[in-house]
N, C-alpha and C. Protein backbone atom coordinates (compact mmCIF):
# COMPACT_ATOMS: atom_id res chain seq x y z
N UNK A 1 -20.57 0.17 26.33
CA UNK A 1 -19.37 0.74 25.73
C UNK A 1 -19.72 1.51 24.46
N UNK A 2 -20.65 1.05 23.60
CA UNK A 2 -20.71 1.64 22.44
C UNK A 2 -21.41 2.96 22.53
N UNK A 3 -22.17 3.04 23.96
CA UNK A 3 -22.76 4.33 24.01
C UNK A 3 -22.14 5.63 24.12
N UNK A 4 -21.02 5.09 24.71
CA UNK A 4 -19.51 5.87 24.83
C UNK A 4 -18.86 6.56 23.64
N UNK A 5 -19.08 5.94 22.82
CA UNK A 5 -18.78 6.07 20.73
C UNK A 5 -19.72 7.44 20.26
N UNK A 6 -18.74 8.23 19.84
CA UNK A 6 -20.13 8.68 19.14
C UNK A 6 -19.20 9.29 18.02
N UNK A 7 -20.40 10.15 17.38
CA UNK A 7 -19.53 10.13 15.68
C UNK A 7 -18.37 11.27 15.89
N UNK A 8 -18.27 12.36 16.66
CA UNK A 8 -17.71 13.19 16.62
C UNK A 8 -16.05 12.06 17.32
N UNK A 9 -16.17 11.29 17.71
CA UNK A 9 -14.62 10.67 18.36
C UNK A 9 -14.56 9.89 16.98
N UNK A 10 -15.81 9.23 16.27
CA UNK A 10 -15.06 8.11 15.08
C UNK A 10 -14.78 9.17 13.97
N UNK A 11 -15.49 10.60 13.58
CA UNK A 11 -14.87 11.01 12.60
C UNK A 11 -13.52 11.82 13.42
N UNK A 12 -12.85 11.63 14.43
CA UNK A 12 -11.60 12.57 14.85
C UNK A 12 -10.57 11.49 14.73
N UNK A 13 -10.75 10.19 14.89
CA UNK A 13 -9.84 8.46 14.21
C UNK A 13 -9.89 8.84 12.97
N UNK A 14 -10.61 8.55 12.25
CA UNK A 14 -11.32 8.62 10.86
C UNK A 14 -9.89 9.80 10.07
N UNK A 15 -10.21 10.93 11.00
CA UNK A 15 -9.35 12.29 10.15
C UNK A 15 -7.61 11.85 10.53
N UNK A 16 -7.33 11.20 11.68
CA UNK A 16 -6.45 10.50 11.84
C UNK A 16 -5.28 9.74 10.75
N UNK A 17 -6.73 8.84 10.70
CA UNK A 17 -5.92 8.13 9.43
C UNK A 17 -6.27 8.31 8.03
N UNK A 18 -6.51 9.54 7.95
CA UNK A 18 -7.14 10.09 6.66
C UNK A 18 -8.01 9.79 6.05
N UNK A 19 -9.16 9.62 6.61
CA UNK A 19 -10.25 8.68 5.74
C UNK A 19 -10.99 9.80 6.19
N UNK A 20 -12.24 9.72 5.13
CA UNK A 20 -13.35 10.99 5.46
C UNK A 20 -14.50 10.26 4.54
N UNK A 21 -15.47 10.55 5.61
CA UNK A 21 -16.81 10.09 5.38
C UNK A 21 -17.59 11.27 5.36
N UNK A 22 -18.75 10.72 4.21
CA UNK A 22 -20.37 11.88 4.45
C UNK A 22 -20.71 10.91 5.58
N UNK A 23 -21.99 12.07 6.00
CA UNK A 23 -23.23 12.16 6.88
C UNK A 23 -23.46 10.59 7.32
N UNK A 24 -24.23 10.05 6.09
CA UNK A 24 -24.49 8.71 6.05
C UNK A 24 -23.60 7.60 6.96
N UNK A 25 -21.98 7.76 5.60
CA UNK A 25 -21.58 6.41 6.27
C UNK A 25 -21.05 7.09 7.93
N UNK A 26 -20.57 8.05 8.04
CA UNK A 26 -20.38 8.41 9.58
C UNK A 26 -21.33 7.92 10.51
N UNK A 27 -22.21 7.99 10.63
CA UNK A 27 -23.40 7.45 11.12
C UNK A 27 -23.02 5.59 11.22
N UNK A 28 -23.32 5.24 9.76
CA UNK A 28 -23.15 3.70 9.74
C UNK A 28 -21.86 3.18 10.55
N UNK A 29 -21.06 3.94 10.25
CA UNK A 29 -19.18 3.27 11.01
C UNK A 29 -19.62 3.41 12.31
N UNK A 30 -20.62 4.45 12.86
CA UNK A 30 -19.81 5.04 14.81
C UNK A 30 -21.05 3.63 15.27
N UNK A 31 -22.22 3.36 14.18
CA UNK A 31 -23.31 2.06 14.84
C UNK A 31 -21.76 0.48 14.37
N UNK A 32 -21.43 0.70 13.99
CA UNK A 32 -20.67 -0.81 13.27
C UNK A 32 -19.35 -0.87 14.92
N UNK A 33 -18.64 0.20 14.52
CA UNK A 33 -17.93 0.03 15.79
C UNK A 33 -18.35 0.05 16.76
N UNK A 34 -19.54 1.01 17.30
CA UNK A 34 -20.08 0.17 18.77
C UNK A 34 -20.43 -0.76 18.99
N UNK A 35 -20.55 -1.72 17.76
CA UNK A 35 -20.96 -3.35 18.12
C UNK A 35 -19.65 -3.98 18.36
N UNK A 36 -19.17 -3.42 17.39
CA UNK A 36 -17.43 -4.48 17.88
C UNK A 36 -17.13 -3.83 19.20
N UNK A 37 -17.03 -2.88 19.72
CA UNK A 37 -16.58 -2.30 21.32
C UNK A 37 -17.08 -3.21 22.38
N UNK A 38 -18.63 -3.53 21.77
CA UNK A 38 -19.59 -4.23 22.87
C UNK A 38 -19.23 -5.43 22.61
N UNK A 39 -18.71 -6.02 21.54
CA UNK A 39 -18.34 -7.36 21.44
C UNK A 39 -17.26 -7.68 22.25
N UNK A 40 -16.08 -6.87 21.75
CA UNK A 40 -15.18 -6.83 23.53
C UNK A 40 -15.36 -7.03 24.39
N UNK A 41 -16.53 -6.16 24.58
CA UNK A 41 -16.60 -6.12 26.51
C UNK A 41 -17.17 -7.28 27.17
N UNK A 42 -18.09 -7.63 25.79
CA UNK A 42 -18.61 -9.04 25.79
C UNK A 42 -17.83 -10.19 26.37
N UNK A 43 -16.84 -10.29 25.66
CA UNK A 43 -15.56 -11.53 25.86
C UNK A 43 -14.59 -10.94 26.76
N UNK A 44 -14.37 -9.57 27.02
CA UNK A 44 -13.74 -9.64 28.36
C UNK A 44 -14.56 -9.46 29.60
N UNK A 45 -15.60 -10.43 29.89
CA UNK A 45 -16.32 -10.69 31.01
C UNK A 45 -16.46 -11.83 31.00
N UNK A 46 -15.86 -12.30 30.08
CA UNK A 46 -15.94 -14.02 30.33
C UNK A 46 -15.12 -14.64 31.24
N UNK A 47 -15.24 -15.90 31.98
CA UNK A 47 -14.38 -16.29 32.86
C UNK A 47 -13.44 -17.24 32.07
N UNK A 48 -11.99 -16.85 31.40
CA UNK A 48 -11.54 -18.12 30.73
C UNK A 48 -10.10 -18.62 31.22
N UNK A 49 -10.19 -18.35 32.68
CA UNK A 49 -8.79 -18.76 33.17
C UNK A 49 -9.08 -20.35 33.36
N UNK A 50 -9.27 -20.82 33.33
CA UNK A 50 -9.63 -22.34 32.95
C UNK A 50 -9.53 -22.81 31.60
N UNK A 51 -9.41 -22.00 30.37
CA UNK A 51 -9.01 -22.36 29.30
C UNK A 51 -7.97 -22.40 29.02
N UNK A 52 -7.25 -23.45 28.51
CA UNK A 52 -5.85 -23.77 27.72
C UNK A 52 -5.64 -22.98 26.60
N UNK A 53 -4.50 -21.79 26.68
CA UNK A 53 -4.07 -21.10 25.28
C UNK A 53 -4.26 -21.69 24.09
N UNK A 54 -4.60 -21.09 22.94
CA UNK A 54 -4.59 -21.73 21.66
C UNK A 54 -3.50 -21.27 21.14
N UNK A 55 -2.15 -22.37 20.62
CA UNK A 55 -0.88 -21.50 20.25
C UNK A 55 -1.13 -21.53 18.50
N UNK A 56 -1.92 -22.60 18.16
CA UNK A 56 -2.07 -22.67 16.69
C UNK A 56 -3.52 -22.80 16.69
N UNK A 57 -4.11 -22.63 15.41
CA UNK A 57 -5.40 -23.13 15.31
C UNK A 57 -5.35 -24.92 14.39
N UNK A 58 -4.64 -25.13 14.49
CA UNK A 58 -4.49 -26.55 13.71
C UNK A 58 -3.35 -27.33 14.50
N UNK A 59 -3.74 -28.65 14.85
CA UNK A 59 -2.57 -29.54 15.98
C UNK A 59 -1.42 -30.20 14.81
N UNK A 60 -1.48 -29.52 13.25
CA UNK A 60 -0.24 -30.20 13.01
C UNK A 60 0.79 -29.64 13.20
N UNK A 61 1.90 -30.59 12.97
CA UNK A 61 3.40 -29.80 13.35
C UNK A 61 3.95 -29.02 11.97
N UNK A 62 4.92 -28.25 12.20
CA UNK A 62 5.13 -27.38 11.05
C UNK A 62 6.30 -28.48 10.52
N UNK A 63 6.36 -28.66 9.62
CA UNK A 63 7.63 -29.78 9.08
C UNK A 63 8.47 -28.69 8.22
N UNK A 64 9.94 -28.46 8.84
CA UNK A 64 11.10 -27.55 8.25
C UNK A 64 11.92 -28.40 7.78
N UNK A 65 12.37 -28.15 6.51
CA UNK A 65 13.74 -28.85 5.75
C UNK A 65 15.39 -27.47 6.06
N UNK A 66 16.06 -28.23 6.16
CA UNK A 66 17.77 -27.72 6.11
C UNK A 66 17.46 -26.76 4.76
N UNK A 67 17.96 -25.58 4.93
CA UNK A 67 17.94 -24.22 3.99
C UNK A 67 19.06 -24.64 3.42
N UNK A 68 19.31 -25.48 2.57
CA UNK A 68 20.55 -25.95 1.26
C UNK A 68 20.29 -26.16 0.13
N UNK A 69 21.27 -25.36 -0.60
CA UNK A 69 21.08 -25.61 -2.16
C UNK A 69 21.23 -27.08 -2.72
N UNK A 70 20.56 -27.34 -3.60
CA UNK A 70 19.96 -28.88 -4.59
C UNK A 70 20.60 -28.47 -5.45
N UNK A 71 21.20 -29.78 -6.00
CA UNK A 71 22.16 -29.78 -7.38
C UNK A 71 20.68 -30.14 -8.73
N UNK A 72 20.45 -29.63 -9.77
CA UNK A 72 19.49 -29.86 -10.45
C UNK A 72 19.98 -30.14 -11.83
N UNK A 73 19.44 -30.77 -13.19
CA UNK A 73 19.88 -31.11 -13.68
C UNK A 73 19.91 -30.05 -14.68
N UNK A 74 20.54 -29.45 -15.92
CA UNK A 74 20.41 -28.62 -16.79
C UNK A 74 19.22 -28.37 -17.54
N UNK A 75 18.09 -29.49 -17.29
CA UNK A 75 17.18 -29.96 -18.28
C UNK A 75 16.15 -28.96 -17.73
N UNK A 76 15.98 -29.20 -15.83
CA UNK A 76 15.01 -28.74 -14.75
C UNK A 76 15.69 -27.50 -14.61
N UNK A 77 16.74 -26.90 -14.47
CA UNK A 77 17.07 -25.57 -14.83
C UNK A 77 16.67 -24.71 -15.55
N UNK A 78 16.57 -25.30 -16.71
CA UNK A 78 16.11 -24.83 -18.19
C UNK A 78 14.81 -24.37 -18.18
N UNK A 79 13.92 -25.84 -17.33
CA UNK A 79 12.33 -25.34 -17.68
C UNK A 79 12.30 -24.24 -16.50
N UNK A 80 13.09 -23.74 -15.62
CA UNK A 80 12.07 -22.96 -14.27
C UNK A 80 12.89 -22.06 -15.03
N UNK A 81 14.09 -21.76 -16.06
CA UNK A 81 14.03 -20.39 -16.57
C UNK A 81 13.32 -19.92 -17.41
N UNK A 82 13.12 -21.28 -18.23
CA UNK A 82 11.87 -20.87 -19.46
C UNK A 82 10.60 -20.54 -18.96
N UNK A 83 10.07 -20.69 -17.61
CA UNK A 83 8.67 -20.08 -16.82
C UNK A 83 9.12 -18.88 -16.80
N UNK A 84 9.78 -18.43 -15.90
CA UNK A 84 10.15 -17.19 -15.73
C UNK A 84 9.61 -16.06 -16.64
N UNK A 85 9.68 -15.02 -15.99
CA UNK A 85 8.76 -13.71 -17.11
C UNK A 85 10.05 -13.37 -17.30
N UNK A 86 11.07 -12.95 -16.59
CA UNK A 86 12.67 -12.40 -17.42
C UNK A 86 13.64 -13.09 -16.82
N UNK A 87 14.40 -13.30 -17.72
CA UNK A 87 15.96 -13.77 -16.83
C UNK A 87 16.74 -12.53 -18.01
N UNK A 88 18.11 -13.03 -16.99
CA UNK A 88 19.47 -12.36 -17.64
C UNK A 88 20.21 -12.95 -17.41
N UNK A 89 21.29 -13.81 -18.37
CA UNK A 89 22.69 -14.32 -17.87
C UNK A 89 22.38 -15.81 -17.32
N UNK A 90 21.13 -16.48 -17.44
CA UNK A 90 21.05 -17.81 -16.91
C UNK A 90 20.30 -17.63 -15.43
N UNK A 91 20.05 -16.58 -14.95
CA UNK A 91 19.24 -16.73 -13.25
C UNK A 91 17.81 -15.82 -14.18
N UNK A 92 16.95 -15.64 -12.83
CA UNK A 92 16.00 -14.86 -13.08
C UNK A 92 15.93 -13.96 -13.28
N UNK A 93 15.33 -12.37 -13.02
CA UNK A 93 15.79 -10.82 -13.24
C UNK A 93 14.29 -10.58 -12.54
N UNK A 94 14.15 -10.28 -11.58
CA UNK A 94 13.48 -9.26 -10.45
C UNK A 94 13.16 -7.91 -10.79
N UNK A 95 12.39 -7.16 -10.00
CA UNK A 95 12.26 -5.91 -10.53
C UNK A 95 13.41 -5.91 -8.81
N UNK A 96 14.04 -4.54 -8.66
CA UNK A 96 14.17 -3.95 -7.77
C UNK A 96 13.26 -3.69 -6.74
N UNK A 97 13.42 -3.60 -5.25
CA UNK A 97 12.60 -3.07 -4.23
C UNK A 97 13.52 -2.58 -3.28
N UNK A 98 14.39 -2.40 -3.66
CA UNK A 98 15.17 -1.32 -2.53
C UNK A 98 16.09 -0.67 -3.71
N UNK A 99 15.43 0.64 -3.13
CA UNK A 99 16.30 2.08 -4.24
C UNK A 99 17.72 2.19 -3.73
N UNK A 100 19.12 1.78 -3.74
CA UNK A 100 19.57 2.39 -3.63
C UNK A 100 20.60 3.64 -3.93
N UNK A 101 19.56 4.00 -4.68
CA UNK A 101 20.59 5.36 -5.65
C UNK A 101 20.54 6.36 -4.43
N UNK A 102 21.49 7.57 -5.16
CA UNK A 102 21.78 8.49 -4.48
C UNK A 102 20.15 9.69 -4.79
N UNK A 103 19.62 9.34 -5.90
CA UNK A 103 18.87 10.26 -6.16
C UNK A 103 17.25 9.53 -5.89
N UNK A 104 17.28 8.65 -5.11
CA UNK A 104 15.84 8.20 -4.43
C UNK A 104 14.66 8.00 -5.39
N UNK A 105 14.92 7.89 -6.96
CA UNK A 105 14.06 7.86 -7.55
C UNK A 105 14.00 6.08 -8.05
């Protein structure tokens, strides 16, 4: 597979996603990705219909609590506002991440 690779297809990806390489690393990327190509082809010649899916990599269970607000005391209020980098008005103060002005700035 990797013989298939050559630099003129990895620098035409490359210009793709806007990345541009000298001489050198062009060279180094089109040898790096033909190993991962061949590593593919590698593992898709394996026989693994006899293997059991992996749905997690760890057999514990995920433990979820009920999404409800906790009554807290004024004291524990106090200290997670006094962490805080800003509040306003008694809650926290966020920067914004959705613009929605009319003028997109």
């Amino acid at each position: 597979m990797a013989n298939q690779l050559d630099e003129q297809a990895v620098e035409h990806v490359a210009s793709l996603a806007k990345l541009e390489f000298d001489k050198k690393e062009l060279s180094t990327i089109t040898g790096q990705l033909g190993n991962i190509m061949d590593m593919f082809s590698e593992l898709q010649s394996k026989d693994v219909k006899d293997v059991e899916p992996m749905i997690s990599p760890s057999d514990m269970d995920t433990v979820l609590r009920d999404d409800k607000a906790e009554h807290i005391s004024k004291d524990e209020r106090q200290a997670i506002l006094d962490n805080a980098p800003d509040t306003e008005n008694g809650l926290i103060k966020v920067p914004a991440i959705i613009d929605e002005s009319e003028d997109g700035e």
